[in-house]
Protein backbone atom coordinates (compact mmCIF):
# COMPACT_ATOMS: atom_id res chain seq x y z
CA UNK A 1 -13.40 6.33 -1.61
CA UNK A 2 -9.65 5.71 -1.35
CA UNK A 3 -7.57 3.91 -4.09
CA UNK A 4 -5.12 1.71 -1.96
CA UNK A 5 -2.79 0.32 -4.26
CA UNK A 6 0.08 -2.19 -3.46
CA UNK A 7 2.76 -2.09 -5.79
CA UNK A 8 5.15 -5.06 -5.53
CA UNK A 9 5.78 -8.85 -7.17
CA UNK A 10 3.75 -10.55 -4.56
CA UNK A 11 6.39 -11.70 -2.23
CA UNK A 12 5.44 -12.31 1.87
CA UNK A 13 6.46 -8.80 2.41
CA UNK A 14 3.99 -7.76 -0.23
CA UNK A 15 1.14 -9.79 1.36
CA UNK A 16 2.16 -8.01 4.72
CA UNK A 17 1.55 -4.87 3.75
CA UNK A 18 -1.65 -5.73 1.75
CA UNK A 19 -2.93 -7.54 5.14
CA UNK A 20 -1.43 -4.55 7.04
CA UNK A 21 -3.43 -2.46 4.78
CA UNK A 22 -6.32 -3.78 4.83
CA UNK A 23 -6.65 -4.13 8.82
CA UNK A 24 -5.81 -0.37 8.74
CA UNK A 25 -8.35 0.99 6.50
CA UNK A 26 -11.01 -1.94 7.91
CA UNK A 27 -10.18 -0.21 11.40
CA UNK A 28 -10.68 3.62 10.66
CA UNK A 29 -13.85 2.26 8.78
CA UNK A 30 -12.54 3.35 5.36
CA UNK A 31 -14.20 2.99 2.05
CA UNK A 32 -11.05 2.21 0.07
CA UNK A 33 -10.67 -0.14 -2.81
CA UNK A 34 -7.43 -2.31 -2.81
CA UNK A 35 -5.29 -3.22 -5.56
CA UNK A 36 -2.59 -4.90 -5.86
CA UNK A 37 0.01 -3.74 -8.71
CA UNK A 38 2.32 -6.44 -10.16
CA UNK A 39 3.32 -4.86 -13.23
CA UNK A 40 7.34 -3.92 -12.57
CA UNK A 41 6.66 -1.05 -15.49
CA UNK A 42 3.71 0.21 -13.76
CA UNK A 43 5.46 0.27 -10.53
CA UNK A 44 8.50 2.16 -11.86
CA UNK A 45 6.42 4.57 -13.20
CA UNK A 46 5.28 5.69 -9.64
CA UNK A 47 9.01 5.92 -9.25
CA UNK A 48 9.46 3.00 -6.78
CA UNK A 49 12.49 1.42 -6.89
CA UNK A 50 12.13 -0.82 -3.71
CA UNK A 51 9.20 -3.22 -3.17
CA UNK A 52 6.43 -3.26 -1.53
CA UNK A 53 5.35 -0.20 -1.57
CA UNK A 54 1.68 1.67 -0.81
CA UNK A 55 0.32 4.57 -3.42
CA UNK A 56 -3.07 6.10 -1.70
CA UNK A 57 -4.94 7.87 -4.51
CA UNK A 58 -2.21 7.47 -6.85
CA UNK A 59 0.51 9.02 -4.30
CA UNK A 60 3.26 6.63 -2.62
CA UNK A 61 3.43 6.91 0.81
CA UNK A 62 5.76 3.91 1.66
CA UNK A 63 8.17 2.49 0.06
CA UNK A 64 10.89 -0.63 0.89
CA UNK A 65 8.87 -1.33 4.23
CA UNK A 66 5.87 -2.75 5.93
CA UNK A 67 4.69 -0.23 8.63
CA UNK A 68 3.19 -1.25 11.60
CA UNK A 69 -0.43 -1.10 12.09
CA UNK A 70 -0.15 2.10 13.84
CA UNK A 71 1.61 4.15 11.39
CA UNK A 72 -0.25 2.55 8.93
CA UNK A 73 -3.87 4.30 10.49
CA UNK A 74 -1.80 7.21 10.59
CA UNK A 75 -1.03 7.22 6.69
CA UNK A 76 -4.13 6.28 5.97
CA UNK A 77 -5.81 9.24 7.21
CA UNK A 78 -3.66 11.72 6.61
């Protein structure tokens, strides 16, 4: 199971991603937990120092953006 974590405040770009996310993993038939990382300590300590980002299994694989849907299959299954 993948650990999809969204690290940002919860502004509309956060929700994209989180949707964007979702319809990703939902599409490649994923079993992934989401979570959704508010915590501006916590996210610094991934090193993210631009909002929203995505950590997969405790590794950030975007940061500052919202991918489309198609690069976001393509980091999910990397």
């Amino acid at each position: 199971m993948k650990v999809l974590q969204i690290l940002g405040t919860g502004c509309p770009k956060c929700k994209k991603l989180a949707e964007t996310t979702e319809e990703a993993a939902e599409s490649l038939d994923l079993e992934y937990r989401l979570e959704k990382v508010t915590d501006i300590q916590v996210i610094m300590g991934f090193g993210v120092m631009t909002t929203p980002a995505l950590a997969v299994d405790g590794v950030v694989k975007v940061s500052g953006k919202v991918p489309s849907a198609e690069e976001m299959k393509k980091i999910l299954s990397d």
